[in-house]
N, C-alpha and C. Protein backbone atom coordinates (compact mmCIF):
# COMPACT_ATOMS: atom_id res chain seq x y z
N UNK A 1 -87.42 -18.68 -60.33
CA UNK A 1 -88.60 -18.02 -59.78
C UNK A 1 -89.83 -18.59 -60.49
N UNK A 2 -91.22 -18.99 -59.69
CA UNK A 2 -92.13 -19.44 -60.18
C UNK A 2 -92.75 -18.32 -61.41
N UNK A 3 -93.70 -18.97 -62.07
CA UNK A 3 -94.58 -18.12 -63.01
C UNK A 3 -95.22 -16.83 -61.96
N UNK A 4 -95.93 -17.87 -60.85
CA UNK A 4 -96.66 -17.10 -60.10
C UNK A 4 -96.15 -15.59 -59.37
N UNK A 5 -94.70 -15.91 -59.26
CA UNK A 5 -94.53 -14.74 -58.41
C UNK A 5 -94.32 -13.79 -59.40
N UNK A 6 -93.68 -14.03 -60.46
CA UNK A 6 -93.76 -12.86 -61.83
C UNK A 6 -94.68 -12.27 -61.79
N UNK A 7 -95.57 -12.70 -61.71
CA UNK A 7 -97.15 -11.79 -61.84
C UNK A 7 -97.11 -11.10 -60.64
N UNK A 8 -96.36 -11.24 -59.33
CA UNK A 8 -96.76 -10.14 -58.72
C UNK A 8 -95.64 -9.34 -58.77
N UNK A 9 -94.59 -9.51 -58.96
CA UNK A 9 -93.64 -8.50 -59.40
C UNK A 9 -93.75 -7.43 -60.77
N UNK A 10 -94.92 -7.93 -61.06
CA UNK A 10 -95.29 -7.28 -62.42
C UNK A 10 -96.56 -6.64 -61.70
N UNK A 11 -97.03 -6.99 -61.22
CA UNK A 11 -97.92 -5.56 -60.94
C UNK A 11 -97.28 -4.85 -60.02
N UNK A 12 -96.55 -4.91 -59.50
CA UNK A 12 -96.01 -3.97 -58.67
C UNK A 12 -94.75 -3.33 -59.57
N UNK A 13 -94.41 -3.78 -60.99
CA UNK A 13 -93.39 -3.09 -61.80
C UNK A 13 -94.46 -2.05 -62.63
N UNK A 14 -96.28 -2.27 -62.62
CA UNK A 14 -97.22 -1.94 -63.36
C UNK A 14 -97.72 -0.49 -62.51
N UNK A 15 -97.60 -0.75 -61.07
CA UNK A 15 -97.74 0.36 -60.08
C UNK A 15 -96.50 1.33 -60.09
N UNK A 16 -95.09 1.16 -60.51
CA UNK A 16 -94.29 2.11 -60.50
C UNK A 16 -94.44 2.85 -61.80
N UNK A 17 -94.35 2.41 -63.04
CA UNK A 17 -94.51 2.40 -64.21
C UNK A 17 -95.74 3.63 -64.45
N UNK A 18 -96.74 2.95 -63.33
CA UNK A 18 -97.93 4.23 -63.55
C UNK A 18 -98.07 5.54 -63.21
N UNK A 19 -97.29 5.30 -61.99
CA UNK A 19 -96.66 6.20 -60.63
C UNK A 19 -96.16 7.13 -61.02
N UNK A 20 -95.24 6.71 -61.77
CA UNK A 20 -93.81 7.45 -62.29
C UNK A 20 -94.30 8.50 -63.76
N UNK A 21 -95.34 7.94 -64.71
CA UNK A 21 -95.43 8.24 -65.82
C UNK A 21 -96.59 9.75 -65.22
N UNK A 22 -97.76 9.38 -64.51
CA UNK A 22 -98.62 10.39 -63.99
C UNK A 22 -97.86 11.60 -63.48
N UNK A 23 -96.77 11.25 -62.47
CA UNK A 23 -95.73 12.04 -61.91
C UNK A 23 -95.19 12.68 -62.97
N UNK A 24 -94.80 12.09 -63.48
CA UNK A 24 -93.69 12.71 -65.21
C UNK A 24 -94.41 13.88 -65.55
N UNK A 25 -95.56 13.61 -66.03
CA UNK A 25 -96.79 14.38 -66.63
C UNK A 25 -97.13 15.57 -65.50
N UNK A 26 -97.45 15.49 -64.78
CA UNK A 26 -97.74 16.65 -63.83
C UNK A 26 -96.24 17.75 -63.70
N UNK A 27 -95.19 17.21 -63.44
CA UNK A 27 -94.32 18.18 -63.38
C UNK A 27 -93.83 18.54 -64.52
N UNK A 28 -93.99 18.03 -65.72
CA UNK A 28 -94.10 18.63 -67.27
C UNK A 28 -94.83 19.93 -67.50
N UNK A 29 -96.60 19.17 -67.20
CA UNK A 29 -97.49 20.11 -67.49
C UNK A 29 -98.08 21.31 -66.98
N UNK A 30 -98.37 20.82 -65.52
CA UNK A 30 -98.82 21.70 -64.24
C UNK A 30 -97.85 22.16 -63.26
N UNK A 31 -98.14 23.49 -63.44
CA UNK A 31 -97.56 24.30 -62.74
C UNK A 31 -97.80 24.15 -61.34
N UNK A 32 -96.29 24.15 -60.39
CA UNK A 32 -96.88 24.03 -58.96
C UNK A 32 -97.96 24.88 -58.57
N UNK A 33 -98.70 23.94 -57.89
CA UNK A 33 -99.76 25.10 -57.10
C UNK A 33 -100.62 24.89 -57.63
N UNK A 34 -100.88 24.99 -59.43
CA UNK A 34 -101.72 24.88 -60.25
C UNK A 34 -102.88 23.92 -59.65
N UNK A 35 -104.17 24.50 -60.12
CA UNK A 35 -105.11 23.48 -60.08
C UNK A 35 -106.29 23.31 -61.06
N UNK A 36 -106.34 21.98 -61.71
CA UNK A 36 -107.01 21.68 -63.01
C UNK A 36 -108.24 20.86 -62.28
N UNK A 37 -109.82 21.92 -62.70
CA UNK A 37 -110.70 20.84 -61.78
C UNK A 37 -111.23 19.35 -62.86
N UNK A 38 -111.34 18.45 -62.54
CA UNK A 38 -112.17 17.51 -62.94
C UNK A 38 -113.32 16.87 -62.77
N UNK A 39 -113.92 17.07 -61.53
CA UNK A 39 -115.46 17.05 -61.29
C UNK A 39 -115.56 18.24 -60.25
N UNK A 40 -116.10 19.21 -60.22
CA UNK A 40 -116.41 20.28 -59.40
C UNK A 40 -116.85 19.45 -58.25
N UNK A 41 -116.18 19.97 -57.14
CA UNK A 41 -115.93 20.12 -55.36
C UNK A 41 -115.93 18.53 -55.16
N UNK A 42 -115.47 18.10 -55.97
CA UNK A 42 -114.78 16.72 -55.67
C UNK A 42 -113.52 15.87 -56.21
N UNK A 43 -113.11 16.51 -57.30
CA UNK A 43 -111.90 16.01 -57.66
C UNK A 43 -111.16 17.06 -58.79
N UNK A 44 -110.15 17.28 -58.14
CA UNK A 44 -109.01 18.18 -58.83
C UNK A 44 -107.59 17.61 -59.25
N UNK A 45 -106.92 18.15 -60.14
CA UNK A 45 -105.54 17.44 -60.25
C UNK A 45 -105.05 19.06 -59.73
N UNK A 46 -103.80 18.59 -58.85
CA UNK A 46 -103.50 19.92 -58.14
C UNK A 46 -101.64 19.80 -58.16
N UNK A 47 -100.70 20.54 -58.52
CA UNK A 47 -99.34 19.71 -58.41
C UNK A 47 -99.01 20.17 -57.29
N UNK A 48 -98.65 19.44 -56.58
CA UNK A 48 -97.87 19.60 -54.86
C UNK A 48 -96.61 18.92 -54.99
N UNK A 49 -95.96 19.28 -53.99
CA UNK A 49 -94.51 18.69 -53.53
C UNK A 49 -95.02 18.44 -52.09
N UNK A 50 -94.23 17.38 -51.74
CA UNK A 50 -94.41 16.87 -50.08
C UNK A 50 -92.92 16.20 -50.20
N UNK A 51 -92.06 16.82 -48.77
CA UNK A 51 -91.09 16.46 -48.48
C UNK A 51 -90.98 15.71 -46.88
N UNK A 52 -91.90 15.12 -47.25
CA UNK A 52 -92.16 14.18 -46.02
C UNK A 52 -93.30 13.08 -45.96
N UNK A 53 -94.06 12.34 -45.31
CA UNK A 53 -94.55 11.32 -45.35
C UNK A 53 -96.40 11.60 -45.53
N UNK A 54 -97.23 11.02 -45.34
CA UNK A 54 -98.18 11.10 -45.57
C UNK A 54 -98.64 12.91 -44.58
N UNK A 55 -99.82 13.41 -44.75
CA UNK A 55 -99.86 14.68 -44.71
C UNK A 55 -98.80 15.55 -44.41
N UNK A 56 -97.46 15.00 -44.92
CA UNK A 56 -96.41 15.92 -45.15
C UNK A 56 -95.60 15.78 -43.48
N UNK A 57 -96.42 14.83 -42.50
CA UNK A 57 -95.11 14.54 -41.26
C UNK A 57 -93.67 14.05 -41.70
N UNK A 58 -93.16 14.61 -40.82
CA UNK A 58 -91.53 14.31 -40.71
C UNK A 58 -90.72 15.12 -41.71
N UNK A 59 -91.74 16.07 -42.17
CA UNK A 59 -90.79 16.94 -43.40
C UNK A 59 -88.81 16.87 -43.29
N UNK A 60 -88.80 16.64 -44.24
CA UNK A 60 -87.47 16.77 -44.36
C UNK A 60 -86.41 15.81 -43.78
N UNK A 61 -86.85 14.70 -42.95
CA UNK A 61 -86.57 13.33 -42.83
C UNK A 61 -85.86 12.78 -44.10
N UNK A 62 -85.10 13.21 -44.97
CA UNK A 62 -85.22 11.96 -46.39
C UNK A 62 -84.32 10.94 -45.97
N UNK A 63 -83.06 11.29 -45.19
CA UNK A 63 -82.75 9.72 -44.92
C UNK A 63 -83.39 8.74 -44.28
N UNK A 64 -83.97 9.73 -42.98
CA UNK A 64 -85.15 8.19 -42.63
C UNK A 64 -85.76 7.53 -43.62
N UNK A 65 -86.61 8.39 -44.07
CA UNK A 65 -87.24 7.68 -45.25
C UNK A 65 -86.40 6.58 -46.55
N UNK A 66 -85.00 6.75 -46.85
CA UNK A 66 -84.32 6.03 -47.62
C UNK A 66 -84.22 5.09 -46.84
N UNK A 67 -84.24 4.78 -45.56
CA UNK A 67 -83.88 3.66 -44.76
C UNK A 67 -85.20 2.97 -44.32
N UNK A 68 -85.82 3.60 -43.99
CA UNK A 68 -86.74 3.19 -44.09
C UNK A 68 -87.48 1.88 -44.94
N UNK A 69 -87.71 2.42 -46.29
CA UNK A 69 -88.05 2.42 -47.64
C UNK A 69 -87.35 0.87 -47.75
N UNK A 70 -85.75 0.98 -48.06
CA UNK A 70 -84.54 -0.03 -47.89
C UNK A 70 -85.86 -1.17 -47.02
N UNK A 71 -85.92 -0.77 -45.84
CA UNK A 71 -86.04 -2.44 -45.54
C UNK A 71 -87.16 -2.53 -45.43
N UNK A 72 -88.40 -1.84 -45.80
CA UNK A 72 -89.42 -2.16 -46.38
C UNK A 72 -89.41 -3.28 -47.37
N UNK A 73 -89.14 -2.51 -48.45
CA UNK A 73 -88.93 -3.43 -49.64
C UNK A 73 -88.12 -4.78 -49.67
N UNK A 74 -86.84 -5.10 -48.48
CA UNK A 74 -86.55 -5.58 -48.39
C UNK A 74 -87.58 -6.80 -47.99
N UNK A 75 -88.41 -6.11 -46.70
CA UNK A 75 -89.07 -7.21 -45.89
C UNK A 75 -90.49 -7.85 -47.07
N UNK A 76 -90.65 -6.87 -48.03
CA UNK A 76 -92.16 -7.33 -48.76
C UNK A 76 -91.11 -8.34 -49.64
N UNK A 77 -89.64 -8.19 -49.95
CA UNK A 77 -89.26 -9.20 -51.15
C UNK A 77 -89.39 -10.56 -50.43
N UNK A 78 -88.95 -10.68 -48.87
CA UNK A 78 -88.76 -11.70 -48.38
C UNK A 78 -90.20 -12.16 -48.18
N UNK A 79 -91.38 -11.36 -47.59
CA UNK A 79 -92.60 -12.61 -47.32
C UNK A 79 -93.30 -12.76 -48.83
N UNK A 80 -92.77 -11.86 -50.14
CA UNK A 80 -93.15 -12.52 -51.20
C UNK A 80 -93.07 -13.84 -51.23
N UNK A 81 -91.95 -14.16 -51.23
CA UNK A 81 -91.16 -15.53 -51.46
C UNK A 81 -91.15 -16.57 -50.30
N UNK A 82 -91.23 -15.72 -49.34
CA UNK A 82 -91.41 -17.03 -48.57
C UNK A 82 -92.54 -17.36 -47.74
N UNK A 83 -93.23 -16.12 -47.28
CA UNK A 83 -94.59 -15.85 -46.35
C UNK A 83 -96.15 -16.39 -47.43
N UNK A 84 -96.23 -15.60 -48.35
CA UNK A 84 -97.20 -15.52 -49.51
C UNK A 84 -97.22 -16.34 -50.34
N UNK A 85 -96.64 -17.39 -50.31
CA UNK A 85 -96.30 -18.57 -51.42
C UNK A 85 -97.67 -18.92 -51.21
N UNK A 86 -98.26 -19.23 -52.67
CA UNK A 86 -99.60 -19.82 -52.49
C UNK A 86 -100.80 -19.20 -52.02
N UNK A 87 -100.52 -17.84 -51.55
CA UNK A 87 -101.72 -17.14 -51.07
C UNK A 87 -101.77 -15.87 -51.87
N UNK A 88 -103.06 -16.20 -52.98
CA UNK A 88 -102.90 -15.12 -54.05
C UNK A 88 -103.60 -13.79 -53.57
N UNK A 89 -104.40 -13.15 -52.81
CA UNK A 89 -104.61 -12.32 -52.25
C UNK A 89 -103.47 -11.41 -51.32
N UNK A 90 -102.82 -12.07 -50.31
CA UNK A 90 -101.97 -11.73 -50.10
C UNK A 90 -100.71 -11.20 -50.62
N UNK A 91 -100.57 -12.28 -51.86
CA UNK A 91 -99.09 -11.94 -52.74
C UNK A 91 -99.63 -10.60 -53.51
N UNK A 92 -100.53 -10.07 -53.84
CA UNK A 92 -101.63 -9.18 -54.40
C UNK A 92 -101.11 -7.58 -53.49
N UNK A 93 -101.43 -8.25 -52.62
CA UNK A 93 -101.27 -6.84 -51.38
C UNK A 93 -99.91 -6.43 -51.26
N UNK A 94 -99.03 -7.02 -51.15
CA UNK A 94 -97.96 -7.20 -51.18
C UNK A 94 -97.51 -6.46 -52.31
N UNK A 95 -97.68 -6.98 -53.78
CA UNK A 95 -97.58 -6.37 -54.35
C UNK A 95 -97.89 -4.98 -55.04
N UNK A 96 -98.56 -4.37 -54.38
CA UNK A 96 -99.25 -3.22 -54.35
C UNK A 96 -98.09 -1.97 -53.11
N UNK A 97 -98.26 -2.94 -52.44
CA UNK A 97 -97.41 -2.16 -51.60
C UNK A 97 -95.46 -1.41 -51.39
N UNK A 98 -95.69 -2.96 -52.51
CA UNK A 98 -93.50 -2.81 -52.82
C UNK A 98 -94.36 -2.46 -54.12
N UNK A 99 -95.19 -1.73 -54.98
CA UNK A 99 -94.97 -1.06 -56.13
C UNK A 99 -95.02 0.56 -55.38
N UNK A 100 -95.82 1.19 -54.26
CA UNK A 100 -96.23 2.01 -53.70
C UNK A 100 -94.93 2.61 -53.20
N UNK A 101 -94.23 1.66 -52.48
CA UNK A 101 -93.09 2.37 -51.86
C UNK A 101 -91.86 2.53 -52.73
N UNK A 102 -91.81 1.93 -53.90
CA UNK A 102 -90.75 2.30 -54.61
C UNK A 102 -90.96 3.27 -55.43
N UNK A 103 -92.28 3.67 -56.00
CA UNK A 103 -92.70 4.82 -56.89
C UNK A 103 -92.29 6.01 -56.06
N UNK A 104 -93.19 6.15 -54.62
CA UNK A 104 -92.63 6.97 -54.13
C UNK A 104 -90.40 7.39 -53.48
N UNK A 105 -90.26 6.31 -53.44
CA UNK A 105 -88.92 6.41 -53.08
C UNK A 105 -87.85 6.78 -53.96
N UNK A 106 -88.56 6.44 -55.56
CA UNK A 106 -87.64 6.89 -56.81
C UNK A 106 -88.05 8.71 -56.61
N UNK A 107 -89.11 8.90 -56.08
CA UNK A 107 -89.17 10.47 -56.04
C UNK A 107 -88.23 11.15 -55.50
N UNK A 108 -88.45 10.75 -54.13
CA UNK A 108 -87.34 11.23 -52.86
C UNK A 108 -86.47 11.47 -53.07
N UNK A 109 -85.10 10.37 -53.81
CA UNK A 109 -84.02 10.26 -54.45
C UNK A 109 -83.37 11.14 -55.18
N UNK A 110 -84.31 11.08 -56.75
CA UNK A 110 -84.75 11.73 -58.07
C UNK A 110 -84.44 13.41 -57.64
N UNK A 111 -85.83 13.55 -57.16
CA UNK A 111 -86.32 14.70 -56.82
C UNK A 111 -86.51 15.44 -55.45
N UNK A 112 -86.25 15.05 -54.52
CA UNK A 112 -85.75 15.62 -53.24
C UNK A 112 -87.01 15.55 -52.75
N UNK A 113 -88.44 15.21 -53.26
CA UNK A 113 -89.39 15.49 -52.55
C UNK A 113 -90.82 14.43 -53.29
N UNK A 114 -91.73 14.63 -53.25
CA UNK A 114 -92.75 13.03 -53.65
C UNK A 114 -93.90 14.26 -54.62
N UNK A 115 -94.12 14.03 -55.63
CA UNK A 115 -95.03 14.80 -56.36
C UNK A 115 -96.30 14.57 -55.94
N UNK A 116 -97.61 14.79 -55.98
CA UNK A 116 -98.42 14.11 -55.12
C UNK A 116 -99.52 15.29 -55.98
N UNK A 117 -100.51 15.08 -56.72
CA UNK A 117 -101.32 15.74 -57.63
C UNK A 117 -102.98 15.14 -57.57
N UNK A 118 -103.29 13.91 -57.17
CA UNK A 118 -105.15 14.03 -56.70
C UNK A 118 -105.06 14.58 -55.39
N UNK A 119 -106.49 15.58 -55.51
CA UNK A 119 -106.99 16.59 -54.63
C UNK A 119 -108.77 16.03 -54.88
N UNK A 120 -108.90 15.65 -53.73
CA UNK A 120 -109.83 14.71 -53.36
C UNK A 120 -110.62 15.59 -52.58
N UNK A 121 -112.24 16.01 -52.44
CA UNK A 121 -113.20 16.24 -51.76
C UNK A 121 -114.01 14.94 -51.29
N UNK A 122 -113.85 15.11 -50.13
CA UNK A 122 -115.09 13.92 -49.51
C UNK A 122 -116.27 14.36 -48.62
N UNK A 123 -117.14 15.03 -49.01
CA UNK A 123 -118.53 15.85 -48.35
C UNK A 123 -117.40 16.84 -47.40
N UNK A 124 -117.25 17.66 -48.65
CA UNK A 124 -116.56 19.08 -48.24
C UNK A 124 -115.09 18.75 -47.68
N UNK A 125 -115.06 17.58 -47.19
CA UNK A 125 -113.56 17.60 -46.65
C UNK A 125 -112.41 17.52 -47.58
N UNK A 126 -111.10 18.41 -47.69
CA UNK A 126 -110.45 18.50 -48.40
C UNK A 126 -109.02 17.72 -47.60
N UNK A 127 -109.78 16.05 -48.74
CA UNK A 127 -108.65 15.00 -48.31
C UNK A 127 -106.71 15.49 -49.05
N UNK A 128 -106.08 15.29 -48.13
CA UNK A 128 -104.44 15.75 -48.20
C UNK A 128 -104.73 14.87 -49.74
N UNK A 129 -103.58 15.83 -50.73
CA UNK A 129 -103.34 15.97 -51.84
C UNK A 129 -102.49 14.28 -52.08
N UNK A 130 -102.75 13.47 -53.02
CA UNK A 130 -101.76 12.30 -52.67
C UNK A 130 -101.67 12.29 -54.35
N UNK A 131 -101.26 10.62 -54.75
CA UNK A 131 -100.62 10.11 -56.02
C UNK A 131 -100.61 8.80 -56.55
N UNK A 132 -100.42 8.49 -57.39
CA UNK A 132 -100.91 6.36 -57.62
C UNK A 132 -100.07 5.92 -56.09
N UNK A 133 -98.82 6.39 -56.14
CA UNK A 133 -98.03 5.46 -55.06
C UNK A 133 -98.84 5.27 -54.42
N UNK A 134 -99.25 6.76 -53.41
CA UNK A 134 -100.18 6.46 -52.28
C UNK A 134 -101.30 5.30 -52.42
N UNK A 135 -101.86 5.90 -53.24
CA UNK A 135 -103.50 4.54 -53.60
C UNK A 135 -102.90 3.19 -53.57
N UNK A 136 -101.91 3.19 -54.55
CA UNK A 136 -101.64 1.77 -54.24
C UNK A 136 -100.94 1.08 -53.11
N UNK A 137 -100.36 1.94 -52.01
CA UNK A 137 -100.23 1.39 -50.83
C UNK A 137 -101.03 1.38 -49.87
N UNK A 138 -102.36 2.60 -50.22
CA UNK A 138 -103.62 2.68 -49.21
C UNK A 138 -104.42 0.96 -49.72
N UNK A 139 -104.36 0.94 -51.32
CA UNK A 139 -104.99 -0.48 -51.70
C UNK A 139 -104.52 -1.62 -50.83
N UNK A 140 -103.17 -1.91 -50.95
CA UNK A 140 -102.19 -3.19 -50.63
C UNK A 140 -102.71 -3.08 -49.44
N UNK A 141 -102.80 -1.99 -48.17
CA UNK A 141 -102.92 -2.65 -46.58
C UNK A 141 -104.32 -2.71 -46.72
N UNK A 142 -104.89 -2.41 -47.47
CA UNK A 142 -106.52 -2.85 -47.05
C UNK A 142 -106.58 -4.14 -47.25
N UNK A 143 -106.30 -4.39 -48.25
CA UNK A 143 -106.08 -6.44 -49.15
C UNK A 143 -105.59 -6.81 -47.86
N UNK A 144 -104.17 -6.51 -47.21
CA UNK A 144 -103.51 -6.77 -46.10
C UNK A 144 -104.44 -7.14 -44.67
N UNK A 145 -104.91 -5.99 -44.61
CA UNK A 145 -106.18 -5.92 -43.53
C UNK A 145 -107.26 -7.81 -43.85
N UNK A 146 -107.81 -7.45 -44.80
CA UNK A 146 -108.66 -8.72 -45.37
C UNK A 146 -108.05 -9.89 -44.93
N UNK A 147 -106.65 -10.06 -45.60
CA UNK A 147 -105.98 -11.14 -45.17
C UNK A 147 -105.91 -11.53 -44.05
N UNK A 148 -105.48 -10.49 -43.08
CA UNK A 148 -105.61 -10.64 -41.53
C UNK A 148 -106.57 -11.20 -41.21
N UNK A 149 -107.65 -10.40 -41.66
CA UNK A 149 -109.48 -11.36 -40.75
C UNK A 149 -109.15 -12.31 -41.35
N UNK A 150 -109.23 -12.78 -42.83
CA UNK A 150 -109.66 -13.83 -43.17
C UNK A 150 -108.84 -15.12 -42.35
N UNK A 151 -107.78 -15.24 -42.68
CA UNK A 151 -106.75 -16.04 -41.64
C UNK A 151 -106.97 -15.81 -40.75
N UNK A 152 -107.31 -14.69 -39.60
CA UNK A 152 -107.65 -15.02 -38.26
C UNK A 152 -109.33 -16.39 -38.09
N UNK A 153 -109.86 -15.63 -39.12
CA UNK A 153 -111.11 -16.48 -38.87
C UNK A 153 -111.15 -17.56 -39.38
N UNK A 154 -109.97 -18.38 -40.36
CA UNK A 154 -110.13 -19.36 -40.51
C UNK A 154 -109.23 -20.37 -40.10
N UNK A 155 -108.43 -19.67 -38.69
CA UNK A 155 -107.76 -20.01 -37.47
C UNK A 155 -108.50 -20.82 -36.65
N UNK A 156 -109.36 -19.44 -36.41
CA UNK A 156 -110.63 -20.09 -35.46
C UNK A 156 -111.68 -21.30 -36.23
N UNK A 157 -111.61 -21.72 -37.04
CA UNK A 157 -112.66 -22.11 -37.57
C UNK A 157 -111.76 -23.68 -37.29
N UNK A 158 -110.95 -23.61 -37.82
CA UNK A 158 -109.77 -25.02 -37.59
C UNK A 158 -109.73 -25.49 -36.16
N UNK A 159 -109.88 -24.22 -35.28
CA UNK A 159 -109.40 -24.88 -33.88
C UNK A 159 -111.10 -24.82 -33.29
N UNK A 160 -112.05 -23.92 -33.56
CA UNK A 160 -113.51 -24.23 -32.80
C UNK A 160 -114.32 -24.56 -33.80
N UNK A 161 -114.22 -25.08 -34.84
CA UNK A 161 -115.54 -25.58 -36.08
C UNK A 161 -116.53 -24.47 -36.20
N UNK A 162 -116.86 -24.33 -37.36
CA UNK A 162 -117.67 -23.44 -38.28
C UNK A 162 -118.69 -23.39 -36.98
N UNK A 163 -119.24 -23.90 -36.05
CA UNK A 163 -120.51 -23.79 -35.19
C UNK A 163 -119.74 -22.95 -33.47
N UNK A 164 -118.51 -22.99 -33.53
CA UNK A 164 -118.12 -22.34 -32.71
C UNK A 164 -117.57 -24.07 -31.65
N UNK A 165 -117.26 -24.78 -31.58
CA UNK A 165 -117.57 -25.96 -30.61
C UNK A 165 -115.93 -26.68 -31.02
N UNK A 166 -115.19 -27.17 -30.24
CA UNK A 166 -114.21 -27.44 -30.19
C UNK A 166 -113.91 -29.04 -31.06
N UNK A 167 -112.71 -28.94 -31.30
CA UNK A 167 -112.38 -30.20 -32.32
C UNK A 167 -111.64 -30.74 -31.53
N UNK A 168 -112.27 -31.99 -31.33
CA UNK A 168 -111.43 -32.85 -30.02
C UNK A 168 -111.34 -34.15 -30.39
């Protein structure tokens, strides 16, 4: 395995590692339900359980989700290595995303359900309760997203030149 891809298997061993330790700590310290504010009407640490997927759909799904999960990770090991070679943004996202889904999936397993403790205000709106996993898989598809334009537009740029006008 190259140097290069270590580094992204390491931040995505750096995203479980964080995942897992924040998680640790909340179901140690805070009592379910509990809520510890940290900036008034905008950010709380709150301990929740969610036995299902993002705002808590599919409750109680966990094998989907183990199967799921399975070839997720499967599919981010494969375009690590073979899709992302050489594209450090991408291998970036990627890695964010197989650290995201395994933090959360050691929960599922573990613990029958995903701990999930920032409680987020956004001009009064009280964003669903989430956790590093989440962020770092909301991070990875945004990088993901980027990647998309950027390669789409420098698709177009190869096949109509920076002025828009065809390469003939």
């Amino acid at each position: 395995m190259e140097a290069s891809f270590v580094l992204y298997y390491v931040i995505a061993l750096f995203v479980v590692l964080l995942d897992q330790f924040t998680k640790w700590l909340i179901v140690q310290r805070v009592n379910l339900g509990e809520q510890i504010k940290v900036i008034e009407d905008v950010l709380y640490i709150t301990s929740h359980r969610n036995k299902g997927a993002a705002w808590g759909i599919l409750e109680g799904q966990m094998w989907f989700f183990y199967i799921v999960t399975v070839i997720v990770v499967a599919g981010i090991v494969y375009f690590l290595q073979k899709e992302a070679k050489g594209k450090r943004l991408y291998s970036i996202s990627l890695a964010f995303i197989l650290g995201g889904a395994i933090g959360n999936f050691i929960d599922r397993v573990f613990r029958g359900s995903v701990v999930d403790f920032i409680n987020t205000y956004i001009f009064t709106y009280d964003f669903p309760i989430f956790n590093i996993a989440d962020a770092a898989l909301t991070i990875g598809v945004v990088l993901l997203i980027i990647v998309m334009f950027k390669e789409e537009r420098e698709s177009k740029e190869n096949t109509y030149g920076k002025n828009g006008t065809s390469h003939t």
